[in-house]
N, C-alpha and C. Protein backbone atom coordinates (compact mmCIF):
# COMPACT_ATOMS: atom_id res chain seq x y z
N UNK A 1 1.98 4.49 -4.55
CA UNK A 1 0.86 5.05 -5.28
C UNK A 1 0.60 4.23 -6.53
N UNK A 2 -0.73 3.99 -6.66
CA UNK A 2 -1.10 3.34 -8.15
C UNK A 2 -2.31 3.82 -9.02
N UNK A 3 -2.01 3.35 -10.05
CA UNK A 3 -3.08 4.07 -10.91
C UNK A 3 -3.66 3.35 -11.56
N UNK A 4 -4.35 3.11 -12.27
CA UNK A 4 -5.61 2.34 -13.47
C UNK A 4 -6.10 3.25 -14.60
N UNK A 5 -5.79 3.43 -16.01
CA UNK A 5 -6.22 3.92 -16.67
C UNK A 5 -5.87 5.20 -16.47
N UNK A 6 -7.34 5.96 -16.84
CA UNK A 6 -6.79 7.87 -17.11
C UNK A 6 -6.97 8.59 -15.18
N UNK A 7 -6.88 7.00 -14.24
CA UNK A 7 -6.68 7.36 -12.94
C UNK A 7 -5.49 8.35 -12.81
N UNK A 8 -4.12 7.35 -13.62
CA UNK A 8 -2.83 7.76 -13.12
C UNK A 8 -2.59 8.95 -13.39
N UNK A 9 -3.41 10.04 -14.14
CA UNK A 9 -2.75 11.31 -14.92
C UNK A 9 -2.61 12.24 -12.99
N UNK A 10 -4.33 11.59 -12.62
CA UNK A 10 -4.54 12.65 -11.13
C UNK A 10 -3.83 11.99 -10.32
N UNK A 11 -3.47 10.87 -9.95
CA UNK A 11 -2.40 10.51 -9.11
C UNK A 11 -1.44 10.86 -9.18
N UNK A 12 -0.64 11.20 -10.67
CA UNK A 12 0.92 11.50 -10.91
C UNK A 12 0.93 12.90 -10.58
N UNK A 13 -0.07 13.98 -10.53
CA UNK A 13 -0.08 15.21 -10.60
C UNK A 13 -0.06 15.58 -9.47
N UNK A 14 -0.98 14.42 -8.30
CA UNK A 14 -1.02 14.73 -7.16
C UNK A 14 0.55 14.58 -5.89
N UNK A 15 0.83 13.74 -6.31
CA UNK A 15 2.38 13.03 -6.01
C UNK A 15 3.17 13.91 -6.09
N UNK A 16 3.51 13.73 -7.62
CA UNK A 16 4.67 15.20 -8.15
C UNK A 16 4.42 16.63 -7.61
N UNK A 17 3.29 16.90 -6.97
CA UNK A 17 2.89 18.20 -5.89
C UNK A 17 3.82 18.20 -4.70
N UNK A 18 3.39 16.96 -4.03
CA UNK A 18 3.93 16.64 -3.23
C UNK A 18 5.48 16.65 -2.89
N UNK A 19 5.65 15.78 -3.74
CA UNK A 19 7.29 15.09 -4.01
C UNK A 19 8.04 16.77 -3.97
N UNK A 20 7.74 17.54 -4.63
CA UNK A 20 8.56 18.87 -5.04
C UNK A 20 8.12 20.15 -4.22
N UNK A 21 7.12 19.72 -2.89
CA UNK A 21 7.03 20.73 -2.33
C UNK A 21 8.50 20.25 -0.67
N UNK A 22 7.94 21.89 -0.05
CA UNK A 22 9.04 21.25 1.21
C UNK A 22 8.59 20.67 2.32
N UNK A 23 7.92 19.68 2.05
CA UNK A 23 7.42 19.07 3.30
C UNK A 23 8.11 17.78 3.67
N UNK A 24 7.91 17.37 4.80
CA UNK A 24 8.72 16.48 5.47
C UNK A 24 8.18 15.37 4.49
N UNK A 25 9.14 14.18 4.98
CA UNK A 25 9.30 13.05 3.91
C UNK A 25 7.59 11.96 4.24
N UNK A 26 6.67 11.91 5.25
CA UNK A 26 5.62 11.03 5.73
C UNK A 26 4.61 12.15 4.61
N UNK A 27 4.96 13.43 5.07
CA UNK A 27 3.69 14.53 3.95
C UNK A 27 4.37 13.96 2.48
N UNK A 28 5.45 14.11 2.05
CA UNK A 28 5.80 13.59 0.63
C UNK A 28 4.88 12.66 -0.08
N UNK A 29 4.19 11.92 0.56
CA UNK A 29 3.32 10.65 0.36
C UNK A 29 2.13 10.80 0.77
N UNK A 30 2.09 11.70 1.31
CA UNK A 30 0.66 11.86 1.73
C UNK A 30 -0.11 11.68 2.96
N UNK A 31 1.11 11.12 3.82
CA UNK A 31 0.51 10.39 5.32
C UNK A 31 0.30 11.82 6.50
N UNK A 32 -0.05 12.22 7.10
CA UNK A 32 -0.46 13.05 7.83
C UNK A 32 0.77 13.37 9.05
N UNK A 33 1.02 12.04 9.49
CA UNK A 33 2.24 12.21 10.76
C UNK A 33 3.05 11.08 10.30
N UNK A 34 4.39 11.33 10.61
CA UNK A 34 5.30 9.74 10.93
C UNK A 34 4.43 8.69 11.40
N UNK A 35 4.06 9.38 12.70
CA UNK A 35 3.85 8.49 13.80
C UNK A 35 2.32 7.51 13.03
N UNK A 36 1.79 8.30 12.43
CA UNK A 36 0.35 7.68 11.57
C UNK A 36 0.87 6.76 10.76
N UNK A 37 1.94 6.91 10.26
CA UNK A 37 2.47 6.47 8.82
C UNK A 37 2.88 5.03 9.96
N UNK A 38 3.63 5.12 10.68
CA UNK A 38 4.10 3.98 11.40
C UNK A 38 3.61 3.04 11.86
N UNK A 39 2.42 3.48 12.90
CA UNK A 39 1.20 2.47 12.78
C UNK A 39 0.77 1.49 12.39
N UNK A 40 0.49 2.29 11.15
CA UNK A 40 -0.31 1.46 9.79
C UNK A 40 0.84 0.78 9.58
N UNK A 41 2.02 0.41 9.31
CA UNK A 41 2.91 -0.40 9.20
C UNK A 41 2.77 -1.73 10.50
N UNK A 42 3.09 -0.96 11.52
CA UNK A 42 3.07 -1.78 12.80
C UNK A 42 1.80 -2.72 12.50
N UNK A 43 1.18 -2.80 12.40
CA UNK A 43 -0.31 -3.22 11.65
C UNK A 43 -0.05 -4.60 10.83
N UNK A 44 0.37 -3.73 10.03
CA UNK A 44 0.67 -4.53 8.52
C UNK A 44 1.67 -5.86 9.22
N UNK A 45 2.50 -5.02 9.46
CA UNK A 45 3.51 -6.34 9.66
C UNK A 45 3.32 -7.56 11.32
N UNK A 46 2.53 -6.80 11.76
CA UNK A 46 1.70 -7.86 12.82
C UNK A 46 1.05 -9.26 12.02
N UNK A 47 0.26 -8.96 10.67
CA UNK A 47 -0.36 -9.95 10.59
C UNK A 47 0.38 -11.17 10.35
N UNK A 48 1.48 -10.79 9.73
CA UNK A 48 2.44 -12.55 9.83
C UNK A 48 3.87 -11.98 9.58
N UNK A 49 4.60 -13.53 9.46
CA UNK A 49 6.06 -13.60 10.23
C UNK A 49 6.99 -12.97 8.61
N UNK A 50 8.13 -11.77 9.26
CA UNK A 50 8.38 -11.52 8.18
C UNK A 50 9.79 -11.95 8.08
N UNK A 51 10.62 -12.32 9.16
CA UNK A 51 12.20 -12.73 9.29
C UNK A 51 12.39 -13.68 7.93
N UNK A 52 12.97 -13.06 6.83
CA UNK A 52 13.40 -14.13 5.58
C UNK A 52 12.97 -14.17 4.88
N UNK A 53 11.59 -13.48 4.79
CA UNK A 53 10.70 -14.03 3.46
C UNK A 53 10.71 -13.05 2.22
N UNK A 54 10.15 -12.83 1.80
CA UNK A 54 10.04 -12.37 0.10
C UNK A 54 8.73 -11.12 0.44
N UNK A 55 9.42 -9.76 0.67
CA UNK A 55 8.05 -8.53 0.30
C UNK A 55 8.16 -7.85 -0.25
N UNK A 56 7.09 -7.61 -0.88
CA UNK A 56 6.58 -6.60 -1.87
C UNK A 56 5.71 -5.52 -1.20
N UNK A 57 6.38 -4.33 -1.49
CA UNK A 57 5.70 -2.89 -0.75
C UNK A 57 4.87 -2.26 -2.12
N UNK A 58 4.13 -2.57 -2.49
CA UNK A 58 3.39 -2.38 -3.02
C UNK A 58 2.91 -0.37 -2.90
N UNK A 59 3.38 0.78 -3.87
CA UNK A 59 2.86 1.97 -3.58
C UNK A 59 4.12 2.52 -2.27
N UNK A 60 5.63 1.89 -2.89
CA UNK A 60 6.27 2.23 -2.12
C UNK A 60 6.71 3.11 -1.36
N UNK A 61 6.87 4.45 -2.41
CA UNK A 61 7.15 5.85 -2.75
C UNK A 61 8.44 6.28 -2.26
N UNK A 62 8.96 6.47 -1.16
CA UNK A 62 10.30 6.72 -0.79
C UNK A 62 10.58 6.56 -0.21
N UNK A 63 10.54 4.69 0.15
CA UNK A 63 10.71 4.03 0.76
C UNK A 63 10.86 3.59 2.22
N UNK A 64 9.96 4.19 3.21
CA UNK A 64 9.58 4.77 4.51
C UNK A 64 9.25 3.53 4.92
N UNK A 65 8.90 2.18 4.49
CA UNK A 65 8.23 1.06 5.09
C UNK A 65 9.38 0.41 5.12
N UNK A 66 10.59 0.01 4.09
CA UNK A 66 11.85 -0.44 4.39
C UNK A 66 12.81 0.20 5.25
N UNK A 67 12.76 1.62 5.24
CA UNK A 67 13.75 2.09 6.28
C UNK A 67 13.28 1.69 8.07
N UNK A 68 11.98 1.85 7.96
CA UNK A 68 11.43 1.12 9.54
C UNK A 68 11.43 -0.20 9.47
N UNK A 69 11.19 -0.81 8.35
CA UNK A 69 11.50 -2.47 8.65
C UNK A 69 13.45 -2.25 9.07
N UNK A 70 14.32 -2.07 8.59
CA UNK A 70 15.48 -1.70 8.75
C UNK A 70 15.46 -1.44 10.21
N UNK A 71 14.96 -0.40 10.98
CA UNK A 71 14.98 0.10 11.78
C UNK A 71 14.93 -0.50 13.06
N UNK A 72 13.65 -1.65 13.25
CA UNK A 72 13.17 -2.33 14.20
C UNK A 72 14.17 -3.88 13.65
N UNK A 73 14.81 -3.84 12.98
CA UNK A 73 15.72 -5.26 12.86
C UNK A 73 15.05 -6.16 12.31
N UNK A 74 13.82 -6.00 11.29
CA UNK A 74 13.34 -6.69 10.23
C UNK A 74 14.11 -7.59 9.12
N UNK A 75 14.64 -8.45 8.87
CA UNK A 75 15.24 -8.64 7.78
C UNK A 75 14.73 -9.67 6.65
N UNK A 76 14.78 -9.16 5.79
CA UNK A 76 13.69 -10.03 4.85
C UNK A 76 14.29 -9.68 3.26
N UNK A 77 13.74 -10.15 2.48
CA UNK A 77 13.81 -9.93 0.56
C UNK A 77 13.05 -8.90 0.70
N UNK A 78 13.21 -7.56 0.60
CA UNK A 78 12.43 -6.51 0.07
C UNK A 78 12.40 -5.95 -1.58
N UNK A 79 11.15 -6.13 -1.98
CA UNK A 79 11.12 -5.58 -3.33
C UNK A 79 10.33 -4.05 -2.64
N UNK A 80 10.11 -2.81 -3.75
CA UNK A 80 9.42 -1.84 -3.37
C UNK A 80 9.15 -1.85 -4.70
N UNK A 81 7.76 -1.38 -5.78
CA UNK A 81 7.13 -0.94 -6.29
C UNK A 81 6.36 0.27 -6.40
N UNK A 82 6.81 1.55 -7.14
CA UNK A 82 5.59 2.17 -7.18
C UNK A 82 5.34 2.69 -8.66
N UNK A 83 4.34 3.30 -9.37
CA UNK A 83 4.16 4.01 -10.41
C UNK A 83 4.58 4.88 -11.00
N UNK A 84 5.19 5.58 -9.95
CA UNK A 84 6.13 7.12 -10.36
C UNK A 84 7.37 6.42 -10.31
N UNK A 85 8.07 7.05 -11.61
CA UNK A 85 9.31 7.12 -12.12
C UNK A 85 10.39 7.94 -10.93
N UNK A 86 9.72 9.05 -10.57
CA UNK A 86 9.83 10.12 -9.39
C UNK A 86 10.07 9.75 -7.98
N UNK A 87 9.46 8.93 -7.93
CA UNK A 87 9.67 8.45 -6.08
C UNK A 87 10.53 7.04 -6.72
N UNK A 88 10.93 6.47 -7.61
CA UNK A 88 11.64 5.09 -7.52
C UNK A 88 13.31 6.36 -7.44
N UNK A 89 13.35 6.75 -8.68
CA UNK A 89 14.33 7.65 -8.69
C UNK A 89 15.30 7.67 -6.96
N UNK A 90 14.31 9.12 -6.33
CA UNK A 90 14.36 9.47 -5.63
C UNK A 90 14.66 8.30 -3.91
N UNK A 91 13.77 7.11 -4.05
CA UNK A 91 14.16 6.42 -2.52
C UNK A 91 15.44 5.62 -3.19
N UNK A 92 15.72 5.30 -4.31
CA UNK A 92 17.08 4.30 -4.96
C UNK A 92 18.21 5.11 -4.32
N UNK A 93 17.86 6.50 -4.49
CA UNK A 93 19.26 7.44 -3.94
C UNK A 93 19.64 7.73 -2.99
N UNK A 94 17.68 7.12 -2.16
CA UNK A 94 18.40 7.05 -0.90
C UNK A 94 19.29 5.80 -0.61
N UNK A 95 18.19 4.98 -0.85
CA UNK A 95 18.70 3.54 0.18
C UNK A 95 19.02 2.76 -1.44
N UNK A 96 20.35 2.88 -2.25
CA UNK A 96 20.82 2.21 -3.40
C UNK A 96 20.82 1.09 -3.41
N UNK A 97 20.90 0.25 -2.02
CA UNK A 97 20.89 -0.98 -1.71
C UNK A 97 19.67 -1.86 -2.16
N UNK A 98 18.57 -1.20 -2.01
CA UNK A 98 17.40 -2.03 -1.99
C UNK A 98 17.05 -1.91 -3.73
N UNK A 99 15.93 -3.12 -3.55
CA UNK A 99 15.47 -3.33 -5.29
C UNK A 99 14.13 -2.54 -5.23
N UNK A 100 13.96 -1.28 -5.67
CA UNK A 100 12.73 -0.44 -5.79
C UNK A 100 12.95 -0.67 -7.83
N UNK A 101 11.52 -0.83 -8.00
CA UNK A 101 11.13 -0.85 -9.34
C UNK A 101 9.98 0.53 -9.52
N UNK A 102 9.73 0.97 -11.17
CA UNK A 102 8.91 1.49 -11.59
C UNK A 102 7.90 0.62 -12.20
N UNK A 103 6.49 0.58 -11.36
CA UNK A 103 6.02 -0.61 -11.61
C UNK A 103 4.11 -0.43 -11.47
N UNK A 104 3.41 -0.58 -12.21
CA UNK A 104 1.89 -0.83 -11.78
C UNK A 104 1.65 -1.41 -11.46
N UNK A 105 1.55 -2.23 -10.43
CA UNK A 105 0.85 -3.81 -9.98
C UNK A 105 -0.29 -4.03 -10.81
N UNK A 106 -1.16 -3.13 -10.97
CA UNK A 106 -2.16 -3.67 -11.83
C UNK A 106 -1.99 -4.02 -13.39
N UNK A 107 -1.26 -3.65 -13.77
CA UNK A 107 -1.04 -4.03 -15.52
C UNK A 107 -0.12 -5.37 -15.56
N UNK A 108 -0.07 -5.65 -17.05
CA UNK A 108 0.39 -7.23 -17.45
C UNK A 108 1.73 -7.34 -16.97
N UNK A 109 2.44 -6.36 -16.91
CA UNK A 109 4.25 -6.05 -17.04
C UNK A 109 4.21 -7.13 -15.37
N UNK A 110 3.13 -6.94 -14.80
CA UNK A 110 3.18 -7.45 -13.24
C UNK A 110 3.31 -8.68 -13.04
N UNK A 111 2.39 -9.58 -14.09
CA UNK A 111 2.19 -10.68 -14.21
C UNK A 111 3.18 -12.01 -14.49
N UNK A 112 2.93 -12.81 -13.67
CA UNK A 112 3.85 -14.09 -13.28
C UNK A 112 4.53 -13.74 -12.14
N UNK A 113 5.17 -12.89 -11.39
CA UNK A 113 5.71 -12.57 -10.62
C UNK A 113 5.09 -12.33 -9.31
N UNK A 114 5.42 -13.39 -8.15
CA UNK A 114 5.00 -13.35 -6.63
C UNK A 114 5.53 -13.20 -5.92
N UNK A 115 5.54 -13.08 -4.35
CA UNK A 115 6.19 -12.78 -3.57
C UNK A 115 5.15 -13.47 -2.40
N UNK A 116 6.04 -13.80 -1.18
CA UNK A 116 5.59 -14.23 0.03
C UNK A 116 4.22 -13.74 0.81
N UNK A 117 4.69 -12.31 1.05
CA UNK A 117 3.83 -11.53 1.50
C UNK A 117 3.84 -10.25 0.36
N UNK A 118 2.70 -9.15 0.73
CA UNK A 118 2.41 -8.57 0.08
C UNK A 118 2.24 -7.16 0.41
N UNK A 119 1.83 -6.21 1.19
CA UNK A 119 1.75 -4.92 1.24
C UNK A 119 1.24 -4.17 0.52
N UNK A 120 0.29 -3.30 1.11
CA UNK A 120 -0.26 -2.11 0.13
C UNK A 120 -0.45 -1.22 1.47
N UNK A 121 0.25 0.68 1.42
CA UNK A 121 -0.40 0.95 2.76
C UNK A 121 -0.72 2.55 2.34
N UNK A 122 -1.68 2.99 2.31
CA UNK A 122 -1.98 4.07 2.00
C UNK A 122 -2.33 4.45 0.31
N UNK A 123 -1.88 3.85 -0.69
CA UNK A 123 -1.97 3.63 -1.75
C UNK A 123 -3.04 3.71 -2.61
N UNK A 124 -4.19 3.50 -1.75
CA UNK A 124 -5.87 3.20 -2.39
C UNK A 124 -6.76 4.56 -1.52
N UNK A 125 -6.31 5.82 -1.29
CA UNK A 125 -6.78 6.82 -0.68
C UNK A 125 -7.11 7.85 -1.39
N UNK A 126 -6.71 8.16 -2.27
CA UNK A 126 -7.23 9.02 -3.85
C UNK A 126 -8.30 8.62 -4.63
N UNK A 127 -9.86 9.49 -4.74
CA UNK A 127 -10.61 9.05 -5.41
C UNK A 127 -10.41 9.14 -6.64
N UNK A 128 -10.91 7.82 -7.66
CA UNK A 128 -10.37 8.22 -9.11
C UNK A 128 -11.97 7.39 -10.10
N UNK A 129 -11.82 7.59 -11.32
CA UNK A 129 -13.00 7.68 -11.95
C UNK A 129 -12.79 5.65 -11.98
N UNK A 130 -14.09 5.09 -11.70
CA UNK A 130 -14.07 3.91 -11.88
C UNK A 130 -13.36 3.39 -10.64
N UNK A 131 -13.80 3.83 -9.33
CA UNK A 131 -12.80 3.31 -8.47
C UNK A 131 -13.82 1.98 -7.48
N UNK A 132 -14.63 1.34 -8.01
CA UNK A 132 -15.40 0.26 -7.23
C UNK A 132 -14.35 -1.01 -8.22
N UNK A 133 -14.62 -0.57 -9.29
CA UNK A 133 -14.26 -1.72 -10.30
C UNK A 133 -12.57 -1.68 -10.33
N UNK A 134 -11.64 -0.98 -10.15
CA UNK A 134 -10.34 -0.36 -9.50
C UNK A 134 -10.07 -1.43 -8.27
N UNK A 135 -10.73 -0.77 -7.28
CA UNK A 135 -10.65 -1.55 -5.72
C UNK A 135 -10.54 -2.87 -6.11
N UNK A 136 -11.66 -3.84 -6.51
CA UNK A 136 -11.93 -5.05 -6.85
C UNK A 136 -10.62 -5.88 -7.71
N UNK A 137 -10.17 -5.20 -8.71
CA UNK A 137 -8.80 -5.49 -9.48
C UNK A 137 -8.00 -5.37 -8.42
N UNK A 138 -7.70 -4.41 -7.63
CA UNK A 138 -6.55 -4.36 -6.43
C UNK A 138 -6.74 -5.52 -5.77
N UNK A 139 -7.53 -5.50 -5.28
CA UNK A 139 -7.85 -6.42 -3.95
C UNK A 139 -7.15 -8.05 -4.54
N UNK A 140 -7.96 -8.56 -6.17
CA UNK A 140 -7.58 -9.42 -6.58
C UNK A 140 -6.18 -9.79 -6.93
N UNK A 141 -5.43 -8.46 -7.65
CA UNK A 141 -3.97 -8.62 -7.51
C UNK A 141 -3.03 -8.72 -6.55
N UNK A 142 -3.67 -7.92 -5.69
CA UNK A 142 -2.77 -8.48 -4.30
C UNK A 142 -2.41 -9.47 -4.11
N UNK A 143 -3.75 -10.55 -4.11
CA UNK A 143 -3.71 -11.70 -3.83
C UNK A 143 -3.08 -12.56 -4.93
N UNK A 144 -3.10 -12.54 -5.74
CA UNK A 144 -2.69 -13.26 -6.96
C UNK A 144 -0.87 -13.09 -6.62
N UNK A 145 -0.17 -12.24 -6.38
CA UNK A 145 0.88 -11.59 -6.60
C UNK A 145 1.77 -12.30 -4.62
N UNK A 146 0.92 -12.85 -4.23
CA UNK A 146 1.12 -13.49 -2.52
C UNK A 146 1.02 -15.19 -2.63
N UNK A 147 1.90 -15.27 -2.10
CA UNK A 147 1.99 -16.79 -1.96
C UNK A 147 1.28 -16.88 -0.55
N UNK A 148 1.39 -16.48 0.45
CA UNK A 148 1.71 -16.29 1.75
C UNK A 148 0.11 -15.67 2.15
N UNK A 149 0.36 -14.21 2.62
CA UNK A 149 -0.87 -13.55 2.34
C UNK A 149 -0.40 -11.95 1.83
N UNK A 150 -1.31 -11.22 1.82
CA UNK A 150 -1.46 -10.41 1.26
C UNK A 150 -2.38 -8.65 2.11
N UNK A 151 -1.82 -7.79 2.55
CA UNK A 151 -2.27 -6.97 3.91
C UNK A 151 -2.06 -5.85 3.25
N UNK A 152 -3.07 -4.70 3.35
CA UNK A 152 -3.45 -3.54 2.94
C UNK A 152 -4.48 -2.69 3.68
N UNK A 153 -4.13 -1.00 3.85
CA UNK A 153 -5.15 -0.48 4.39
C UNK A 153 -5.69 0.35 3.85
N UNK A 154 -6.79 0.82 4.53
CA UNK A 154 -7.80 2.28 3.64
C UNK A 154 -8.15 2.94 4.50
N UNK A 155 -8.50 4.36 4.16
CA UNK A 155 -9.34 4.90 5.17
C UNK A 155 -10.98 4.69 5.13
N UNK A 156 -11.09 4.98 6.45
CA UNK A 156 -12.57 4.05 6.77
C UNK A 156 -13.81 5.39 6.38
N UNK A 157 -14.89 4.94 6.31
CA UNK A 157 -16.24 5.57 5.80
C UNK A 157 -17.18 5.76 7.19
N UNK A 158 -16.63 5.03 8.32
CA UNK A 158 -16.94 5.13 9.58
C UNK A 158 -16.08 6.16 10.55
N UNK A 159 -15.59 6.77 9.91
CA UNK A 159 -14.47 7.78 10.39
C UNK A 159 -15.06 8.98 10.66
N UNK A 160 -14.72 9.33 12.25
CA UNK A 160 -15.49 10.96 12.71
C UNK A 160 -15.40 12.20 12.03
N UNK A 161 -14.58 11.69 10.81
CA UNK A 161 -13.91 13.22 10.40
C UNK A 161 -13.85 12.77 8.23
N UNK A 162 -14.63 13.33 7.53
CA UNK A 162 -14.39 13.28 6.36
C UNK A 162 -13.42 14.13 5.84
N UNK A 163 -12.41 13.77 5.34
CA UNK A 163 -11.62 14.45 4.72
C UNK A 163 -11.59 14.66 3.26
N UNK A 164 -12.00 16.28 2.62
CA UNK A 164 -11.97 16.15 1.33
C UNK A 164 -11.29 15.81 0.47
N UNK A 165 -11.22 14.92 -0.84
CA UNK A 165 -11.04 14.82 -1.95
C UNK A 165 -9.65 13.83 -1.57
N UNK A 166 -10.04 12.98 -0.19
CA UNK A 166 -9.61 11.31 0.10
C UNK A 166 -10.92 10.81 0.15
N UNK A 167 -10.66 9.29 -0.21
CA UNK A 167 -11.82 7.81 -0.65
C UNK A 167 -11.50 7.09 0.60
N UNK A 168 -13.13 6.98 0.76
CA UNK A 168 -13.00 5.86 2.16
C UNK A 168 -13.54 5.15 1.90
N UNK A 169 -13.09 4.32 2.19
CA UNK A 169 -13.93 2.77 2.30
C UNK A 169 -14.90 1.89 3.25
N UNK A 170 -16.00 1.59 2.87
CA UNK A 170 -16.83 0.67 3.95
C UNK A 170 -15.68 -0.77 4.13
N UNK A 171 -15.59 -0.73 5.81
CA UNK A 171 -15.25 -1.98 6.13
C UNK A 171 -15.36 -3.62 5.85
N UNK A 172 -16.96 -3.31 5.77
CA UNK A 172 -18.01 -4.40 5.64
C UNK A 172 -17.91 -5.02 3.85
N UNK A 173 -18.15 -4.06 3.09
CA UNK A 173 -17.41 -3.94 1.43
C UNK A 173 -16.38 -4.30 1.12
N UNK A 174 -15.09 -3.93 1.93
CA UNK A 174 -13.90 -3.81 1.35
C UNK A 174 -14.09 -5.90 2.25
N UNK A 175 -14.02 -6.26 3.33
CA UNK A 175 -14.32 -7.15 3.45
C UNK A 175 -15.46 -8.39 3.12
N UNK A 176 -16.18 -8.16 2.37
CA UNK A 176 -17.05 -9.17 1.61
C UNK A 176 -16.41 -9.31 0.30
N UNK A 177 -15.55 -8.16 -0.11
CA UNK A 177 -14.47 -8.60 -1.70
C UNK A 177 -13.43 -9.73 -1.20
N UNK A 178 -12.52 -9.31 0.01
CA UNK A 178 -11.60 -10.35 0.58
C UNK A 178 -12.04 -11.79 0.67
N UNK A 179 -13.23 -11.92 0.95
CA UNK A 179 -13.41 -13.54 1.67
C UNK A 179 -14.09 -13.98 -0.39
N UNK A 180 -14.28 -13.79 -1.04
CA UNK A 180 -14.39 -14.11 -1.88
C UNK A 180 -13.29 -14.35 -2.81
N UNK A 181 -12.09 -13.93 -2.43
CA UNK A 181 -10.19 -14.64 -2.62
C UNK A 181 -10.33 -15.64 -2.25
N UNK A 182 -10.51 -15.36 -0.29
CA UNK A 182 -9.72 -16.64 0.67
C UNK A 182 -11.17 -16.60 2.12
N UNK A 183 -11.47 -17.52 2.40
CA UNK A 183 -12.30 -17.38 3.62
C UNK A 183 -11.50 -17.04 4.94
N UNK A 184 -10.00 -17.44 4.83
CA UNK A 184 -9.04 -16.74 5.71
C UNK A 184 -8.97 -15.35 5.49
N UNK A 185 -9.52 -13.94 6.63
CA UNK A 185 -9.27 -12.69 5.97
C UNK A 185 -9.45 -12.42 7.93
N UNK A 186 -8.45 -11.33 7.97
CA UNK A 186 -8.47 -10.61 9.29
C UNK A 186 -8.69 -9.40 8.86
N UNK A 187 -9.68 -8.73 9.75
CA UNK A 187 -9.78 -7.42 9.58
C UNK A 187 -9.44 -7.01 10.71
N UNK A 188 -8.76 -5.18 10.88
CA UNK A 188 -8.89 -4.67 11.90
C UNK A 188 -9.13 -3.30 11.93
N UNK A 189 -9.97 -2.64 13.20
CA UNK A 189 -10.47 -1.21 12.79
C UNK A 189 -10.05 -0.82 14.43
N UNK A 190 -8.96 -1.17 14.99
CA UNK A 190 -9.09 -0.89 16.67
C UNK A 190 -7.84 -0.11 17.27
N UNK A 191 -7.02 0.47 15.75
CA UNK A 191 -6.02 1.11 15.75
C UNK A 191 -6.17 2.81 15.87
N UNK A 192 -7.32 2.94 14.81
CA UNK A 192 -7.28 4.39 14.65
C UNK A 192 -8.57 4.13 13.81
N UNK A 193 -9.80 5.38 14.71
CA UNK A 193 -10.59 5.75 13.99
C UNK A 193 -11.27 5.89 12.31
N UNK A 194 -10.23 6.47 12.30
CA UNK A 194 -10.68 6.74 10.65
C UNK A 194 -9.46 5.72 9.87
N UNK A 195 -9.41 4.94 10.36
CA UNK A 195 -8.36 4.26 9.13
C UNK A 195 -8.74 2.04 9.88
N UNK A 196 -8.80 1.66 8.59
CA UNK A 196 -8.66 -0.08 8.82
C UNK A 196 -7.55 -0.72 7.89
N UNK A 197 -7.23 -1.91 8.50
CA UNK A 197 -6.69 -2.87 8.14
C UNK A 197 -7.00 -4.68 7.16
N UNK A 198 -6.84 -5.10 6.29
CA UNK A 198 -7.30 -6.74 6.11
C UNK A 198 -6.20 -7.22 5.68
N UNK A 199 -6.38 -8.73 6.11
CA UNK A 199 -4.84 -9.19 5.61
C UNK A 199 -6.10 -10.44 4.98
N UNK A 200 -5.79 -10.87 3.56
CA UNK A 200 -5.97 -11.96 3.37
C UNK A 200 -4.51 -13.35 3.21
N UNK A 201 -4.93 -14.30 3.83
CA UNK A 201 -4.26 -15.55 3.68
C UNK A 201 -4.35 -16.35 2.94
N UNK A 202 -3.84 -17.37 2.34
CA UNK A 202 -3.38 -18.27 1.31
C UNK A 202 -3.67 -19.94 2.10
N UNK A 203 -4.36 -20.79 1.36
CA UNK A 203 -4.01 -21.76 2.68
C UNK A 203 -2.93 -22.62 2.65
């Protein structure tokens, strides 16, 4: 999860709902099913090779993208990042092993620091005040923060089903910001209805 400005007060409020109710650990975060939550990973980590390299989970929360990289025999440098003090806490106790930080990607504290690949997955689904000019900073830090490339998803605005008080995104939008990084950019929308994928590349 991330925030921008007087974004983070409704993100932290929304989270900490979460985090402290009794719902299974994919609802903790906000994802609807495991199996949804997994996907969108399967996704992510399709777009390039991860055996060894340097990632950043960007909006980590409790750490559900390292325990399935773990799972399927992934092995790589995992960093995890998220905003809440609350979910770093909380996945460190799970998995002590791994390097989870309390961290904004978007602010200076971020800056100088890259990584191979990049990750963002569910993270940008909360509408918040100023969120065109938000998106645009994301999109750019991603990339800045990737040597390699850089892969994130949203839910789509082409989706059969609006869900209240989640932000969707035009495909076509969220992809005309990407190719203005890198003219290398994959998109994909052939997973699931209401949800897409872009990975931008580095050359």
């Amino acid at each position: 999860m991330i925030g921008a400005g007087d974004a983070f007060g409704r993100i932290r409020s929304h989270y900490l709902g979460l985090l402290s109710s009794g719902c299974e650990g994919h609802e903790k975060v906000g994802w609807g099913s495991m199996n949804s939550q997994r996907l969108r990973f399967d996704v992510l980590f399709g777009f390039v090779e991860l055996e060894g390299v340097r990632v950043l989970d960007v909006g980590c929360g409790l750490g559900a993208m390292w325990a399935y990289m773990r799972e399927r025999g992934i092995h790589c440098q995992y960093t995890g990042w998220d905003i809440l003090p609350d979910m770093i806490d909380t996945a460190a106790r799970r998995y002590p092993d791994v390097n989870f930080r309390c961290v904004n990607f978007l602010d200076a504290e971020a800056a100088g620091e890259t990584f191979d690949v990049v990750f963002l997955s569910g993270a940008l689904n909360l509408p918040v005040d100023g969120q065109p000019e938000m998106i645009v900073r994301a999109v750019d830090r991603l990339y800045e923060l990737s040597t390699t490339a850089s892969a994130f998803n949203l839910l789509s605005s082409s989706a059969d089903f609006i869900e209240p008080g989640e932000w969707y995104a035009t495909p076509q939008r969220m992809l005309d910001i990407c190719l203005k990084r890198t003219r290398r950019v994959v998109l994909r929308h052939d997973y699931m209805s209401h949800d897409f994928s872009l990975c931008m590349y580095h050359d």
